[in-house]
Protein backbone atom coordinates (compact mmCIF):
# COMPACT_ATOMS: atom_id res chain seq x y z
CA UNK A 1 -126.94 97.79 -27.87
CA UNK A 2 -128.71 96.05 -24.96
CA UNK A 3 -128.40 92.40 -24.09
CA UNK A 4 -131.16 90.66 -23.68
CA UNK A 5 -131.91 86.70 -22.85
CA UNK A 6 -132.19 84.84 -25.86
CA UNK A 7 -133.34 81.14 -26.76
CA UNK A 8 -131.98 79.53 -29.77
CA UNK A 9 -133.34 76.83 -31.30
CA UNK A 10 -131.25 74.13 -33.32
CA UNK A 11 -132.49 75.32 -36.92
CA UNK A 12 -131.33 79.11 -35.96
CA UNK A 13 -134.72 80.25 -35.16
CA UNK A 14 -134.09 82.40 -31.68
CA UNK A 15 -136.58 83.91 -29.23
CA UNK A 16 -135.78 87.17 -27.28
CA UNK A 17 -137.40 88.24 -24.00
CA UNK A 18 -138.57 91.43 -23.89
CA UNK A 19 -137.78 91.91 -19.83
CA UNK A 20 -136.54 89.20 -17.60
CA UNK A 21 -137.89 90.55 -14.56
CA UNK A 22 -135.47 87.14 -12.09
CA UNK A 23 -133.09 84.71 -13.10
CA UNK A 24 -132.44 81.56 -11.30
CA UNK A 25 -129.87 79.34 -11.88
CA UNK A 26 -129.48 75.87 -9.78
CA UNK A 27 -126.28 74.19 -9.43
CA UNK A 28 -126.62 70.92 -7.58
CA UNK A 29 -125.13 67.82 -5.71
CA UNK A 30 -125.89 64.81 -4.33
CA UNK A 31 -123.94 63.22 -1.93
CA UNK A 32 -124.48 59.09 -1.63
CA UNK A 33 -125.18 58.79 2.28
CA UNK A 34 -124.97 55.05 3.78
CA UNK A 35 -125.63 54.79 7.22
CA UNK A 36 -123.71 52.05 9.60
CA UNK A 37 -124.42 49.87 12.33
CA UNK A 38 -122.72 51.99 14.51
CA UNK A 39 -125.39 55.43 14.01
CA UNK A 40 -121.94 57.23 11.75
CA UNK A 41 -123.29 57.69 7.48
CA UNK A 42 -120.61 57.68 5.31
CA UNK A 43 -120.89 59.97 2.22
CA UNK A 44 -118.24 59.11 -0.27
CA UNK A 45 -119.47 59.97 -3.39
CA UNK A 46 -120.69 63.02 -5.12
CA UNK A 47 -122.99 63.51 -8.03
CA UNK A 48 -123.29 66.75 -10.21
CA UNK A 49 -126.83 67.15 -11.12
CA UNK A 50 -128.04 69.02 -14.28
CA UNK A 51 -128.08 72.41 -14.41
CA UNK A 52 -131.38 73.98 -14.16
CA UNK A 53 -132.44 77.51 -15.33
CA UNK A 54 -135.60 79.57 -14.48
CA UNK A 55 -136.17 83.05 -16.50
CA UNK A 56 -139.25 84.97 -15.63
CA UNK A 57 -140.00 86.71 -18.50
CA UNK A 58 -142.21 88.76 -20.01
CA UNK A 59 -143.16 89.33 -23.65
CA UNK A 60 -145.37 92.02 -24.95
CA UNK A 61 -147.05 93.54 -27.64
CA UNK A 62 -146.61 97.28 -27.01
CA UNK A 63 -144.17 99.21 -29.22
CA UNK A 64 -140.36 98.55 -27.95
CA UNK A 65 -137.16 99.77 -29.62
CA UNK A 66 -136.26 96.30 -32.39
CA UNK A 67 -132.83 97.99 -32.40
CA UNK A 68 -132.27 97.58 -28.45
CA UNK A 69 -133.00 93.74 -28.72
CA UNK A 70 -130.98 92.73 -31.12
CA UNK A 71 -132.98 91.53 -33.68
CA UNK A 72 -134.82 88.51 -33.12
CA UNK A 73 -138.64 87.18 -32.54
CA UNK A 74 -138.74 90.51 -30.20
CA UNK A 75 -139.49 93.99 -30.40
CA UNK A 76 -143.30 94.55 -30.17
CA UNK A 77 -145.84 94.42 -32.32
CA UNK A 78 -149.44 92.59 -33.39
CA UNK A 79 -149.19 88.82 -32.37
CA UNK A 80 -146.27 89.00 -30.30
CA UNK A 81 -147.70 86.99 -27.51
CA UNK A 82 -148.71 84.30 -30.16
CA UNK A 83 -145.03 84.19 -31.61
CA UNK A 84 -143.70 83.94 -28.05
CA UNK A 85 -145.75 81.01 -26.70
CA UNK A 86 -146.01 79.13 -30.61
CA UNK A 87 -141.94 78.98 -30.15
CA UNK A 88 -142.98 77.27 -26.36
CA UNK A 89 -144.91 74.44 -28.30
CA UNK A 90 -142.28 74.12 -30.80
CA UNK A 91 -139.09 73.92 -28.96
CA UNK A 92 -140.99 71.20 -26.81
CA UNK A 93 -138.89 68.55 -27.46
CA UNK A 94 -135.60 70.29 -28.95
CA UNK A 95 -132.42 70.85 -27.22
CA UNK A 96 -131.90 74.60 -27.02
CA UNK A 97 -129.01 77.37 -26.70
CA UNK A 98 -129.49 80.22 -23.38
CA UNK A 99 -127.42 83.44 -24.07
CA UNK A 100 -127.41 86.42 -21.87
CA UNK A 101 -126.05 88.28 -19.01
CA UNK A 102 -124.56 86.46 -15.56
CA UNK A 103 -124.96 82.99 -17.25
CA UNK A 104 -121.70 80.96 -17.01
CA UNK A 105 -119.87 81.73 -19.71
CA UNK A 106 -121.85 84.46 -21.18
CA UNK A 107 -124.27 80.83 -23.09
CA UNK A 108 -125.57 77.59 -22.01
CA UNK A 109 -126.39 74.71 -23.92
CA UNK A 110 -128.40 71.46 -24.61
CA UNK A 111 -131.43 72.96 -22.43
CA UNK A 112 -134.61 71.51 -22.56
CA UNK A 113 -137.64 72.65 -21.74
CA UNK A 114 -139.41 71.65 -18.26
CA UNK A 115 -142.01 73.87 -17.82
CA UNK A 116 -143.29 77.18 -19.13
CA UNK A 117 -146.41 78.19 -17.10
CA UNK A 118 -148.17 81.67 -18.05
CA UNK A 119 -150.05 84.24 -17.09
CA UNK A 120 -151.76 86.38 -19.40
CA UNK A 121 -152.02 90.35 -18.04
CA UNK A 122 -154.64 91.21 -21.16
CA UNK A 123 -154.23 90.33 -25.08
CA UNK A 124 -151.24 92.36 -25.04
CA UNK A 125 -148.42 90.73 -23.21
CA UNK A 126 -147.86 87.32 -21.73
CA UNK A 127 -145.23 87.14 -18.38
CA UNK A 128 -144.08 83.14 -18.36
CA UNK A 129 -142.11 81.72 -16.26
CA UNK A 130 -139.67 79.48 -18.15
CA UNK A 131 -137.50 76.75 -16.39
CA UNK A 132 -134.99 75.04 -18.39
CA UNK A 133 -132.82 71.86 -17.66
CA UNK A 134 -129.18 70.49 -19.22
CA UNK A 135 -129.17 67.18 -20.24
CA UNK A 136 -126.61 65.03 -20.22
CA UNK A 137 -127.45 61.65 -22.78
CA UNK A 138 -125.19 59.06 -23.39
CA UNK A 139 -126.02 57.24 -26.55
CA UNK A 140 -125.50 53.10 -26.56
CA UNK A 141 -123.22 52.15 -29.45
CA UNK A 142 -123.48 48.37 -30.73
CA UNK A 143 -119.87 47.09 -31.65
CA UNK A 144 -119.79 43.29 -33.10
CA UNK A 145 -116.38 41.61 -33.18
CA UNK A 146 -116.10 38.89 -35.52
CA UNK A 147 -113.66 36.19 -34.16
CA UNK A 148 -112.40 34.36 -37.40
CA UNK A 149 -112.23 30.41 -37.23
CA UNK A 150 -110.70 28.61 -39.73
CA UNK A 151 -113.35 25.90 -41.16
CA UNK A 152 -111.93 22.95 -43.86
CA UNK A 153 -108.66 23.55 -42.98
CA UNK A 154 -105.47 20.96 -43.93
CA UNK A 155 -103.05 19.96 -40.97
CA UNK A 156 -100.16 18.15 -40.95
CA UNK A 157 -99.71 15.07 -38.66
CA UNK A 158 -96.59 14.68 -37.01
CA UNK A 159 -96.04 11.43 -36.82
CA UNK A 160 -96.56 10.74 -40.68
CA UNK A 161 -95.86 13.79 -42.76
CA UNK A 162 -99.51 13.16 -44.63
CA UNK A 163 -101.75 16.34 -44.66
CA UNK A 164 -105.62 16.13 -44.45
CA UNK A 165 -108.85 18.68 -43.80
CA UNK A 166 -110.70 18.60 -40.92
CA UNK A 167 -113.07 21.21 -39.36
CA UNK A 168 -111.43 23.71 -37.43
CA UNK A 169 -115.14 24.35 -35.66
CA UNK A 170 -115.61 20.41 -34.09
CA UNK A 171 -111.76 20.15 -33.51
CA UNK A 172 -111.10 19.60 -29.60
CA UNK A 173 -108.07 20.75 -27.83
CA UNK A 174 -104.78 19.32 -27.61
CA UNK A 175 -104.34 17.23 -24.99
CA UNK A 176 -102.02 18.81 -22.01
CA UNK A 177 -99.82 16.92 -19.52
CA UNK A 178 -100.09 18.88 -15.92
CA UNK A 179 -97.41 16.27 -14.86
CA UNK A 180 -97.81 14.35 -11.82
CA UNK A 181 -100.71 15.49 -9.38
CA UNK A 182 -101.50 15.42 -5.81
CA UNK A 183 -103.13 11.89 -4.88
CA UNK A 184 -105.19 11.20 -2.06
CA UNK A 185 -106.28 7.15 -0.81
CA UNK A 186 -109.75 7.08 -0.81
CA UNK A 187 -111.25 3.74 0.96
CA UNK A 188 -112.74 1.47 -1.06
CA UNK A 189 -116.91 1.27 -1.10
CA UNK A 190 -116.82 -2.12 -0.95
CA UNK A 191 -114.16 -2.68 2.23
CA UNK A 192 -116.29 -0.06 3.83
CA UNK A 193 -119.39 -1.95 3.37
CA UNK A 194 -118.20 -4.60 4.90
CA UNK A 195 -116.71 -2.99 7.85
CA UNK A 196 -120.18 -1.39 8.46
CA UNK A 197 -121.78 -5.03 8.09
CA UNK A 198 -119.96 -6.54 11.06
CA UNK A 199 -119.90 -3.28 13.10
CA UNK A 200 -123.48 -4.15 12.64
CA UNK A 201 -123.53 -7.28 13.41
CA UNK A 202 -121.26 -6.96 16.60
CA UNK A 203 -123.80 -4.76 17.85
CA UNK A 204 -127.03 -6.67 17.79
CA UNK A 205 -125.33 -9.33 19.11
CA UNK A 206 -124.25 -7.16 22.28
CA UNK A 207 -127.47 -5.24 22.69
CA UNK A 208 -129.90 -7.88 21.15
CA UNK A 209 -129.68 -11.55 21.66
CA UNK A 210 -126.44 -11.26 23.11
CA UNK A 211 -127.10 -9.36 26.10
């Protein structure tokens, strides 16, 4: 039995090309490039980008072998062309399985559809040229951690043995000794406004009425 490319859609239903007359497949990097003062860019980081996957294809309505194809939306027949380009519009916004010859692995998944131009030979076959994309989506996950305080709670106080409620919620901390800290002498605002009064004075007395 032939192999032929195949598109499978997530409720089973699978599309077979009649011919796939090139196959592209695009496996990319990116390298981060920062250029420096001194004319020398640095690249020190790589980025694998999506795979991407473009089958030129052709579907048509004259009489094939169903046998050779594997079963399928293939094989021939009145409204082929419709069935081929309806599964297009349908798939639009599904992720979708790729099986077939030189494809890594032999099947590639989570493809989407990026475009899907045609050309239409005459009513009997349709030759698009279908280019796929693997996506890659990381889904955000809300996590809420509850941090238990204790409200109308009893204590005990040291210093008298008697035990009472009080609300955990508007209870400030204990008090901590850090022991003794550094000290510095600050001069006093007063002193200093003094010493700046006759420094003041002294000087009008030299350069005003004085001199």
């Amino acid at each position: 039995m032939a192999t032929r490319y195949r598109l499978t859609r997530p409720n089973g239903q699978s599309l077979v090309f009649d011919a796939v007359a090139r196959l592209s497949v695009s496996n990319t990097n990116r390298v981060t490039d920062h250029p420096t003062e001194s004319g020398v860019s640095i690249a020190d980081h790589v980025q694998a980008l999506p795979l991407e996957i473009t089958l030129a294809g052709i579907f048509t309505e004259s009489p094939l072998d169903w046998q050779a194809q594997g079963g399928g939306l293939s094989g021939g027949g009145p409204g082929r062309v419709n069935t081929a380009l309806t599964f297009f519009e349908d798939a639009r916004f599904e992720r979708l399985v790729l099986s077939g010859p030189r494809l890594p692995r032999g099947a590639v998944g989570d493809l989407v559809l990026v475009r899907w131009p045609y050309d239409l030979s005459s009513n009997r076959s349709v030759q698009p040229t279908v280019t796929l994309k693997q996506v890659r989506i990381a889904l955000a996950r809300q996590v809420r951690i509850d941090v238990s305080q204790p409200v109308n709670t009893e204590r005990t106080d040291p210093e008298t043995g008697a035990t009472e409620g009080y609300d955990a919620k508007n209870e400030l901390a204990d008090e901590v000794d850090l022991g003794e800290q550094p000290t510095e002498t600050v001069e006093d605002d007063a002193q200093a406004a003094r010493d700046q009064s006759i420094l003041s004075s002294w000087t009008d007395w030299l350069f005003g009425e004085g001199g």
